[in-house]
N, C-alpha and C. Protein backbone atom coordinates (compact mmCIF):
# COMPACT_ATOMS: atom_id res chain seq x y z
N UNK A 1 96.22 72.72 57.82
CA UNK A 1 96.36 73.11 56.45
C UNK A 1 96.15 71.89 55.57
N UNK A 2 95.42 71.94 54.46
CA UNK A 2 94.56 70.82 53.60
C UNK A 2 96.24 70.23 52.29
N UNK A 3 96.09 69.83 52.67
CA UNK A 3 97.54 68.69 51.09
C UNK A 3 97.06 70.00 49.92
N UNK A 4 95.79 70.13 49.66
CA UNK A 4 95.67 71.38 48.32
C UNK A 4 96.74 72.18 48.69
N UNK A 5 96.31 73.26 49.79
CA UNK A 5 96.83 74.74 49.98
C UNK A 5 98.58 74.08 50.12
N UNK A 6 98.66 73.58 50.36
CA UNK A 6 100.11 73.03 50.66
C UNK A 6 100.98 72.83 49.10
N UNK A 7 100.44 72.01 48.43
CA UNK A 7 100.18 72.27 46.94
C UNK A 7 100.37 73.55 46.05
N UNK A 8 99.41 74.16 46.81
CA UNK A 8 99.17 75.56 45.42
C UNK A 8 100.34 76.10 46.03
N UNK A 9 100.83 76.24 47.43
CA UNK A 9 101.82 77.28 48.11
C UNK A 9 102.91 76.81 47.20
N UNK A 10 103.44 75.32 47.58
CA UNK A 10 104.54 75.06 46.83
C UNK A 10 104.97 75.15 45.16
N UNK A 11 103.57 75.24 44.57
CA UNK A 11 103.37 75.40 43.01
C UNK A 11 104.15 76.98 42.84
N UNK A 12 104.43 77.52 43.92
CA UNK A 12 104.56 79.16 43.50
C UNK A 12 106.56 79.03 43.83
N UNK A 13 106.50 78.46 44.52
CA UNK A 13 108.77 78.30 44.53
C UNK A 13 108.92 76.81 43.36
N UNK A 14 108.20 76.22 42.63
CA UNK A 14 108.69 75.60 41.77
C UNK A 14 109.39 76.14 40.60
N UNK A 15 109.52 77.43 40.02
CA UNK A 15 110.09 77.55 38.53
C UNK A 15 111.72 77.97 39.65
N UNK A 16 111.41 78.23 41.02
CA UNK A 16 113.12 78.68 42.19
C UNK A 16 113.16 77.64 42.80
N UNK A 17 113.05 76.44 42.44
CA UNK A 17 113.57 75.27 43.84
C UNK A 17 114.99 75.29 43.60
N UNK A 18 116.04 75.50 42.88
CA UNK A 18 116.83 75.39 43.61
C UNK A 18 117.36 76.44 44.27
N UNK A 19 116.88 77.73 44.45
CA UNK A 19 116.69 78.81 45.19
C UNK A 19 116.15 77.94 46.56
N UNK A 20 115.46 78.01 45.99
CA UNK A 20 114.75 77.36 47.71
C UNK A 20 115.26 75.99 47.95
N UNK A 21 115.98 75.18 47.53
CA UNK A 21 116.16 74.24 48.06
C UNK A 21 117.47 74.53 48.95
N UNK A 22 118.29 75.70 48.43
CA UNK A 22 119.61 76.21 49.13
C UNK A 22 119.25 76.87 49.68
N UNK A 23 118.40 77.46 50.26
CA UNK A 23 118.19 78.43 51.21
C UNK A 23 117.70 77.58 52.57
N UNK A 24 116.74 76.62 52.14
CA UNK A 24 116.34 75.10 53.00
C UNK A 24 118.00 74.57 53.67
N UNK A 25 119.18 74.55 53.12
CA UNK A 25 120.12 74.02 52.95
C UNK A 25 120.86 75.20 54.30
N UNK A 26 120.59 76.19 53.72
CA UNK A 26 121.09 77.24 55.18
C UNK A 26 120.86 77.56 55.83
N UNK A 27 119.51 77.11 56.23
CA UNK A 27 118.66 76.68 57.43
C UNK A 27 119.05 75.50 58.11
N UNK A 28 119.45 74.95 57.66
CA UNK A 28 120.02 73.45 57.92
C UNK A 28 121.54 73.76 58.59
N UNK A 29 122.43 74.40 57.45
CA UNK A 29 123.61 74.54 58.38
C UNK A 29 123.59 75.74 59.11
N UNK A 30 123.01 76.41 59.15
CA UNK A 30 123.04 77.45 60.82
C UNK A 30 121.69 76.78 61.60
N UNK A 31 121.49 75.58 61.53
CA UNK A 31 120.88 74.76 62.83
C UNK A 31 122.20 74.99 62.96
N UNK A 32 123.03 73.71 62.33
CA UNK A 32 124.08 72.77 63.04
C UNK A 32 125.08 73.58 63.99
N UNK A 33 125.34 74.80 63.10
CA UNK A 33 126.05 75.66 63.86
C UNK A 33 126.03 76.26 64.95
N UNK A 34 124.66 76.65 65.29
CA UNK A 34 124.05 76.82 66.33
C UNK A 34 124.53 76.07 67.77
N UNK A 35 124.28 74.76 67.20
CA UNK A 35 124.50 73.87 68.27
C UNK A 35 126.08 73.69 68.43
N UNK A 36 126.82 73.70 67.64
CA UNK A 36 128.33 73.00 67.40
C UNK A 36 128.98 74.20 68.48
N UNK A 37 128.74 75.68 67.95
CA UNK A 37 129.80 76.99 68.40
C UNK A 37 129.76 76.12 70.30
N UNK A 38 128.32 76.42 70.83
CA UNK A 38 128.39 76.20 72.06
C UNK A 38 128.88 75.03 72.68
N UNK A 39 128.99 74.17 71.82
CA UNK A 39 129.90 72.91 72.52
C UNK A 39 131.16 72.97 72.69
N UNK A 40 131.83 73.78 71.40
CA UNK A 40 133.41 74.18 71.58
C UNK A 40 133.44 74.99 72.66
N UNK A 41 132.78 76.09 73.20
CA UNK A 41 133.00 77.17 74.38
C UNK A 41 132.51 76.20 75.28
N UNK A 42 131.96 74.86 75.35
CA UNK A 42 131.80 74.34 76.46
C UNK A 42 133.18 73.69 77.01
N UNK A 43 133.77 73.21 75.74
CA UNK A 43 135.17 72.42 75.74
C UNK A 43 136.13 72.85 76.07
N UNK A 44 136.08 74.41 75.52
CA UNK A 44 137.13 75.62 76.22
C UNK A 44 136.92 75.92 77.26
N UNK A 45 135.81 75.86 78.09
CA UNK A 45 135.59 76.28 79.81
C UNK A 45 136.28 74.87 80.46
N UNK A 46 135.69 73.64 79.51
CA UNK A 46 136.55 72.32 80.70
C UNK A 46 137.83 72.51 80.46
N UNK A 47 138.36 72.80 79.54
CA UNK A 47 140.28 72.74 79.52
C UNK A 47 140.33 73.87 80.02
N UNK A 48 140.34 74.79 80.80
CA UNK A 48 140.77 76.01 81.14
C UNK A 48 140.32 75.40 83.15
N UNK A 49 138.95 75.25 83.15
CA UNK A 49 138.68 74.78 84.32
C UNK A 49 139.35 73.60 84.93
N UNK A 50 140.13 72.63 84.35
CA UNK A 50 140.55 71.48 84.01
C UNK A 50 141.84 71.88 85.79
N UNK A 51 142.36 72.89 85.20
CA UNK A 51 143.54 73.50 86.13
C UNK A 51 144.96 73.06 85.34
N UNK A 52 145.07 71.95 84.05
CA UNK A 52 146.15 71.86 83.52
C UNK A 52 146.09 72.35 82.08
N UNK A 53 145.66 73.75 81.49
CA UNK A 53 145.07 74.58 80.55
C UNK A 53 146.27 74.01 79.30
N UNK A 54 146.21 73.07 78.63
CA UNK A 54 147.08 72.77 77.65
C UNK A 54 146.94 73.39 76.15
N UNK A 55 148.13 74.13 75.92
CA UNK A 55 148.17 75.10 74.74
C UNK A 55 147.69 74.31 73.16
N UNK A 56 147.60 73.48 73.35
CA UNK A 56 147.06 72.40 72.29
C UNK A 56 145.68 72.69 71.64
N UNK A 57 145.04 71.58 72.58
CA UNK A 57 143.52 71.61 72.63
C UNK A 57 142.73 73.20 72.39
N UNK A 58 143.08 74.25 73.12
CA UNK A 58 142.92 75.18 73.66
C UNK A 58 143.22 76.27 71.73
N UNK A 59 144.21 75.92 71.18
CA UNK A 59 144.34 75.92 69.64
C UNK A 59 143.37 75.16 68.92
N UNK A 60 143.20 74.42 68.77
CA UNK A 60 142.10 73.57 67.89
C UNK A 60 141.11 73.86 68.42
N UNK A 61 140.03 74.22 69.24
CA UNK A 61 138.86 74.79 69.78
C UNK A 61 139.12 75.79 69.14
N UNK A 62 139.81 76.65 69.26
CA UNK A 62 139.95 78.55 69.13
C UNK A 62 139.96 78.39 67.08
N UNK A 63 140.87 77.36 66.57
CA UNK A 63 140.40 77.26 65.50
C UNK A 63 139.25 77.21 65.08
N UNK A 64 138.87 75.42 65.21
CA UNK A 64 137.07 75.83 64.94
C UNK A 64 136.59 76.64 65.34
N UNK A 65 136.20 77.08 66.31
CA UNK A 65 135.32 78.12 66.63
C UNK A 65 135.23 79.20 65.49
N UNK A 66 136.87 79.42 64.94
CA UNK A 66 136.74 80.52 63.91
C UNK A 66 136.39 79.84 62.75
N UNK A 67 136.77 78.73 62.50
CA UNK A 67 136.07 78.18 61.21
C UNK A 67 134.42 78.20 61.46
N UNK A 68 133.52 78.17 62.41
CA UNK A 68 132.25 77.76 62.55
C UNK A 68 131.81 79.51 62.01
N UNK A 69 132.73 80.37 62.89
CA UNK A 69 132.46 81.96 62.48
C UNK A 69 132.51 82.07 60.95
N UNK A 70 133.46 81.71 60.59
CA UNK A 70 133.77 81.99 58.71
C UNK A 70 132.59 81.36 58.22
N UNK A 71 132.13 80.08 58.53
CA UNK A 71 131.45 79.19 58.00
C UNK A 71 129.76 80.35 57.88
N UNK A 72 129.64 80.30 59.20
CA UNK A 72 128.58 81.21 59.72
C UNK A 72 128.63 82.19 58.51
N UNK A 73 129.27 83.10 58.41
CA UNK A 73 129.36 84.85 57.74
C UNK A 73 128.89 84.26 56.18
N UNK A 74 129.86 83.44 55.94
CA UNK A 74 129.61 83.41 54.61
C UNK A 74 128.06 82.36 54.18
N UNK A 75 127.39 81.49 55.20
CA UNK A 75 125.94 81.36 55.53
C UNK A 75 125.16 82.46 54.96
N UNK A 76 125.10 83.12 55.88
CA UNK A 76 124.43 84.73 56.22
C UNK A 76 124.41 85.51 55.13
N UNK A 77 125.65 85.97 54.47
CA UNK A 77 125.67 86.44 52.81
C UNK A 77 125.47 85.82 52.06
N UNK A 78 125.68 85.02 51.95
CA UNK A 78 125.01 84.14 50.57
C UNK A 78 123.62 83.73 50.49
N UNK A 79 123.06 83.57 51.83
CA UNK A 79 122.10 82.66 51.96
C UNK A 79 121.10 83.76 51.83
N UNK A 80 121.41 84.68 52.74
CA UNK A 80 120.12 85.59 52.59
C UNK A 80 120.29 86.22 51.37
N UNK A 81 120.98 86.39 50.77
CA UNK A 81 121.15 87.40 49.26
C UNK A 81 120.59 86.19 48.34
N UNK A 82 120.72 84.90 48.04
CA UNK A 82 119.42 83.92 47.70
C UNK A 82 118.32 84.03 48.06
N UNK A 83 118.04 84.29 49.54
CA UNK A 83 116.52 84.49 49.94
C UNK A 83 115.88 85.57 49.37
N UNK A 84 116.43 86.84 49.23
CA UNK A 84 115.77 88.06 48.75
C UNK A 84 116.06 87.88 47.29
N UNK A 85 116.86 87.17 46.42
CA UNK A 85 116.55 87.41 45.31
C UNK A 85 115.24 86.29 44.75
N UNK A 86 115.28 84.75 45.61
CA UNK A 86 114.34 84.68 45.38
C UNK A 86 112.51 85.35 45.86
N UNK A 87 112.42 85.65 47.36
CA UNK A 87 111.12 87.03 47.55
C UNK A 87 111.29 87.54 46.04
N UNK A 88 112.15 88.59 45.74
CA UNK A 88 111.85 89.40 44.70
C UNK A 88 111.98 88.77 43.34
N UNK A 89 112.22 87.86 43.19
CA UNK A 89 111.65 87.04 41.55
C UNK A 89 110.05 86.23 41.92
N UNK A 90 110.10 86.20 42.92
CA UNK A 90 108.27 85.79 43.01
C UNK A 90 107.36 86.44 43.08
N UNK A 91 107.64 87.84 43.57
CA UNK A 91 106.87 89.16 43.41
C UNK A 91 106.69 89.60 41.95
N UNK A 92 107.83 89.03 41.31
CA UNK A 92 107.64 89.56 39.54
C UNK A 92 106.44 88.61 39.05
């Protein structure tokens, strides 16, 4: 793809960059999340596999995990309800 077409594409989300720059932004944090959830369920299989399952650790995993979930949901609604309002203000 030529620096022009790259150009004219981006000339069309300039009057929504910051539409699109937050939507770029929640792409970004459901990477991270992506990667983070499965490390905590990795952390929860070694303390459980461990054989001395301490009620501690085993709390703070089970926390985050739900904070990464909350974090996640409210991603997902917001982010995509930005994405479609910006699609449908560029169609206007």
């Amino acid at each position: 793809m030529s620096a022009e077409r790259i150009r004219k594409f981006l000339s069309y989300y300039r009057p929504y960059r910051w539409k699109f720059a937050s939507v770029l932004l929640g792409a970004l944090v459901a990477a991270g999340m992506a990667v983070l959830f499965p490390v905590c369920v990795h952390r929860v299989t070694d303390i459980i596999l461990s054989g001395h399952a301490a009620v501690e650790p085993l709390l703070q995993m089970g926390a985050m995990m739900l904070l990464i979930v909350l974090v996640e949901s409210f991603r997902n609604f917001y982010f995509d309800y930005i994405g479609h309002t910006l699609s449908a203000s560029m169609e206007n």
